[in-house]
Protein backbone atom coordinates (compact mmCIF):
# COMPACT_ATOMS: atom_id res chain seq x y z
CA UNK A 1 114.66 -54.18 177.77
CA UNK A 2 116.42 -54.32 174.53
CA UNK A 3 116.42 -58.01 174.90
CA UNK A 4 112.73 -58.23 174.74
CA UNK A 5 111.86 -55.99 172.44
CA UNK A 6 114.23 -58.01 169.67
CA UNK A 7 112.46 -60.93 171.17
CA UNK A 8 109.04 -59.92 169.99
CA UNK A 9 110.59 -58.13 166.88
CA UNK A 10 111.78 -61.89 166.18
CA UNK A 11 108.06 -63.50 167.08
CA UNK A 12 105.89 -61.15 164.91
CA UNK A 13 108.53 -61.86 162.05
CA UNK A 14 108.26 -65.17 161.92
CA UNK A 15 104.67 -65.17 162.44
CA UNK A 16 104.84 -62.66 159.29
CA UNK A 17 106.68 -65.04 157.56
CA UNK A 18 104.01 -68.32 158.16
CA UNK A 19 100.84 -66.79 157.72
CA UNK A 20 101.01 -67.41 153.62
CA UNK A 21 101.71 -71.04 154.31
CA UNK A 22 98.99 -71.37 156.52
CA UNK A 23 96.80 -69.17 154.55
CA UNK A 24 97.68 -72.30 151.77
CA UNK A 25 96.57 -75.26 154.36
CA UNK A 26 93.47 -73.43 154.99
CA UNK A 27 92.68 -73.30 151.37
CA UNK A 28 93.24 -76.65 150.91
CA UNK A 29 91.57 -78.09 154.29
CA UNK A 30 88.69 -76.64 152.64
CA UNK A 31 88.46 -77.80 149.33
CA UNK A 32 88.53 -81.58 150.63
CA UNK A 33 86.29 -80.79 152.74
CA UNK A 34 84.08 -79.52 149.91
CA UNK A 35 84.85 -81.90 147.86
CA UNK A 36 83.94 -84.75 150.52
CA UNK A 37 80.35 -82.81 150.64
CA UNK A 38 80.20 -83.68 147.01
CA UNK A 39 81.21 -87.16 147.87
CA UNK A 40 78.09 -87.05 150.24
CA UNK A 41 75.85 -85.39 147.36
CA UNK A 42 76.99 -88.09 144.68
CA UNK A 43 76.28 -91.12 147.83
CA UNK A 44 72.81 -89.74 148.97
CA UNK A 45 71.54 -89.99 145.38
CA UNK A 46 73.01 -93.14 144.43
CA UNK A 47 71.14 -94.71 147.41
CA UNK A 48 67.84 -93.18 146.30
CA UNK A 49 68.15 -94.94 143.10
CA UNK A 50 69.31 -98.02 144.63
CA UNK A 51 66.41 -98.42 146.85
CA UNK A 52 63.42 -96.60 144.38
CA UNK A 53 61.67 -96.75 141.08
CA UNK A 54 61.52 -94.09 139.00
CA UNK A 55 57.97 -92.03 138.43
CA UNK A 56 56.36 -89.84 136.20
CA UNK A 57 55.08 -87.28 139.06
CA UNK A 58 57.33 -85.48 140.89
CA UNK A 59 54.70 -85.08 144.14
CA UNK A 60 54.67 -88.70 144.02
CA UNK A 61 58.44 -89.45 143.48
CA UNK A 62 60.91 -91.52 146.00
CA UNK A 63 62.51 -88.37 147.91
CA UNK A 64 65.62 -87.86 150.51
CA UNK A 65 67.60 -85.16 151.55
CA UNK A 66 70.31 -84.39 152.81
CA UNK A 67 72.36 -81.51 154.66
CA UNK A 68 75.34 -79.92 152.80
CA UNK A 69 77.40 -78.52 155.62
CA UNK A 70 80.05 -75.58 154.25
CA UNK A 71 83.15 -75.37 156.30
CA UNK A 72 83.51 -72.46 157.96
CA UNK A 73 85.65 -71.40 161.13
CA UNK A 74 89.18 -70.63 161.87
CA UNK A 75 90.78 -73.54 160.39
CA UNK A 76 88.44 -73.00 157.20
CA UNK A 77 88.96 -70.81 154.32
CA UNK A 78 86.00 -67.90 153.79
CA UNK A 79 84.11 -69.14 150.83
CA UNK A 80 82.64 -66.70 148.72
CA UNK A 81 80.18 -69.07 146.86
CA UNK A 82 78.94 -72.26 146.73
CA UNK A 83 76.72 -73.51 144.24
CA UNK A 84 75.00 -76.54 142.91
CA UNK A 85 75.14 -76.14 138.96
CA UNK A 86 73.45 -78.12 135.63
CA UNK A 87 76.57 -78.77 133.58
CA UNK A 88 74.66 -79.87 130.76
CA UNK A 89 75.39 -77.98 127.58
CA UNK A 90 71.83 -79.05 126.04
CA UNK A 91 69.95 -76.33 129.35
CA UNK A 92 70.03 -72.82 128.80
CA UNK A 93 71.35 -70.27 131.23
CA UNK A 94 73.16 -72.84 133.06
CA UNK A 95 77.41 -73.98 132.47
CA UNK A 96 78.85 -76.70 130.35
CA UNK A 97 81.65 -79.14 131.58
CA UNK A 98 84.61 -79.72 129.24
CA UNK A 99 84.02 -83.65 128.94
CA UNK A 100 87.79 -84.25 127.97
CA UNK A 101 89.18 -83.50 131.95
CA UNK A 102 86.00 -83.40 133.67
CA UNK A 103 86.70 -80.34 135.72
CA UNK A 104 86.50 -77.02 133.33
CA UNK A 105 83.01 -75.27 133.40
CA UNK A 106 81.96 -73.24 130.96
CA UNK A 107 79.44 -70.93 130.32
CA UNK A 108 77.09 -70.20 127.45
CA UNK A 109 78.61 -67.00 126.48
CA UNK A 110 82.38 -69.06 126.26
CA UNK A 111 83.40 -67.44 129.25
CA UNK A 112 85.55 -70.41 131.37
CA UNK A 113 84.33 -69.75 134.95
CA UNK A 114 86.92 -72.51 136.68
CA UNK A 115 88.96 -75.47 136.46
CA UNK A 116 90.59 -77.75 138.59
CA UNK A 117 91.94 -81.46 139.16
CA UNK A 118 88.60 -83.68 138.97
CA UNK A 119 89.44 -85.04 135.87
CA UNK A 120 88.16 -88.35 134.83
CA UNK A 121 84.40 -87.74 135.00
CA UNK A 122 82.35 -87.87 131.84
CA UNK A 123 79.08 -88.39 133.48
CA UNK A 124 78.55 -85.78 135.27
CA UNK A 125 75.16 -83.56 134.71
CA UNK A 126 75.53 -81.37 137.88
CA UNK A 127 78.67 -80.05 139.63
CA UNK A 128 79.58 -78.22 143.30
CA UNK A 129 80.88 -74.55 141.83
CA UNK A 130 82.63 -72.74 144.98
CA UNK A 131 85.23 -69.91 145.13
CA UNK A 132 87.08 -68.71 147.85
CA UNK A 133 87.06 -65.21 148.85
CA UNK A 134 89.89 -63.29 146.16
CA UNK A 135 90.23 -66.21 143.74
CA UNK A 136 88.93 -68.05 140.65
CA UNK A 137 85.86 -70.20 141.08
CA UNK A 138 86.81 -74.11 141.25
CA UNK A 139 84.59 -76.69 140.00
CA UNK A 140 84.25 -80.47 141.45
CA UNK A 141 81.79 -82.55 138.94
CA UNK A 142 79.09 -84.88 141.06
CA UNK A 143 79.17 -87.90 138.85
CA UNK A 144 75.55 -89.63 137.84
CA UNK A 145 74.43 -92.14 140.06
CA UNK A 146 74.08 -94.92 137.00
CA UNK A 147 74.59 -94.78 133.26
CA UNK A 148 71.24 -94.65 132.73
CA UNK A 149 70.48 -92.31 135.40
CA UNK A 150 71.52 -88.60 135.71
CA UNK A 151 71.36 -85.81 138.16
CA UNK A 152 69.47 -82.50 137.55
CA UNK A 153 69.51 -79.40 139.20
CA UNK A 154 65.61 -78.51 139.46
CA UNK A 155 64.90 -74.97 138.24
CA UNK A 156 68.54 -73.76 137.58
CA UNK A 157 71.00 -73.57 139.80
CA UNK A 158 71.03 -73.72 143.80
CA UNK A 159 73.44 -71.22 145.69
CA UNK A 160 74.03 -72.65 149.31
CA UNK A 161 74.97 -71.22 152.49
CA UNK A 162 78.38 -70.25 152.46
CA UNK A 163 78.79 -70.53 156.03
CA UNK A 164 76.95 -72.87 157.86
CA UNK A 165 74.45 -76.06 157.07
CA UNK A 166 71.74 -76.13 153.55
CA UNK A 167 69.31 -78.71 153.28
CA UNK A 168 68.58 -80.35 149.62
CA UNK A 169 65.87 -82.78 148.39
CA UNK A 170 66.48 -85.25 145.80
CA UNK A 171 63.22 -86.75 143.72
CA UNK A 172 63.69 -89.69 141.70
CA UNK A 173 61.40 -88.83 138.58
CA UNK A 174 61.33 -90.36 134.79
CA UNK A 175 59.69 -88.65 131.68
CA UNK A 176 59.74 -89.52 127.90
CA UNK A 177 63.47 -88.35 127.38
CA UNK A 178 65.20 -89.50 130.62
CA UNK A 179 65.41 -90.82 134.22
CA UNK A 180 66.68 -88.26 136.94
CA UNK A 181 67.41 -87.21 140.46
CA UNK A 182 66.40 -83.97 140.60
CA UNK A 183 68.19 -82.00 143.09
CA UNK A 184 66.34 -78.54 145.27
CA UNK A 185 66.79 -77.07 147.74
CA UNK A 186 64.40 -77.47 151.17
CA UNK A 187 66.02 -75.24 153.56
């Protein structure tokens, strides 16, 4: 009797003793996988410009979408929010992106609402904001198709499903100022 009781004393003690580290591989498992849904974002809307022209009327523009697809499950970490966001300092009521690392957002007020290791991106109008549930929100920049060509959150940001699949449209448009793929979202 008093061998199995020190036998499951042992087992929940060195489950006790895991649970941060796995806690850690969660978190992780998840932010790749996030930041391989950004990969998808950044690919879908390259290919739209590879294959259209630009126009001047949004009804009329090239269009695709595609489906975001936020991990969730037991192997996933619960995400508290995930968000498409305009990370051009020039639109009001939307964030900034430090240029010099690519990864720190900013918002209009000054306040820094996350950071992380994406550096190397200085053309990058639109970022993937997420946080998980009891930390800091981490930012992953979607870089611009072309040079010439940016990306555009249409009518201020676009909060996805944080659990589950969210479908977004992309519109290849052109005005006086610029050429864009404006990003909303369908469903």
């Amino acid at each position: 009797m008093i061998r199995v009781v020190l036998t499951v004393l042992l087992a929940v003690a060195l489950v006790a003793a895991s649970l941060p580290a796995l806690d850690a591989t969660r978190t992780e498992t998840t932010a790749e996988r996030i930041g391989a849904e950004a990969e998808r974002i950044e690919r879908a809307a390259a290919d739209l410009v590879a294959g259209s022209v630009a126009v001047d009327e949004p009804a009329l523009a090239a269009r695709g979408s595609l489906v975001v697809r936020a991990p969730s499950g037991f192997a996933a970490a619960p995400i508290d929010d995930l968000t498409l966001v305009n990370v051009d300092p020039d639109r009001d009521g939307e964030a900034s992106v430090d240029r010099s690392n690519g990864a720190v957002i900013e918002r209009d007020d000054g306040t820094v609402v996350g950071g992380g290791d994406e550096g190397g991106v200085t053309s990058a109008d639109v970022a993937l904001a997420y946080r998980f549930r009891g930390e800091p929100v981490r930012v992953i920049p979607i870089p611009n198709p072309t040079d010439t060509v940016g990306l555009s959150v249409f009518e201020g940001p676009i909060t996805l499903r944080s659990t589950g699949e969210s479908r977004i449209e992309f519109r290849f448009v052109t005005d006086e100022e610029k050429t864009s793929v404006l990003i909303s979202r369908t469903g």
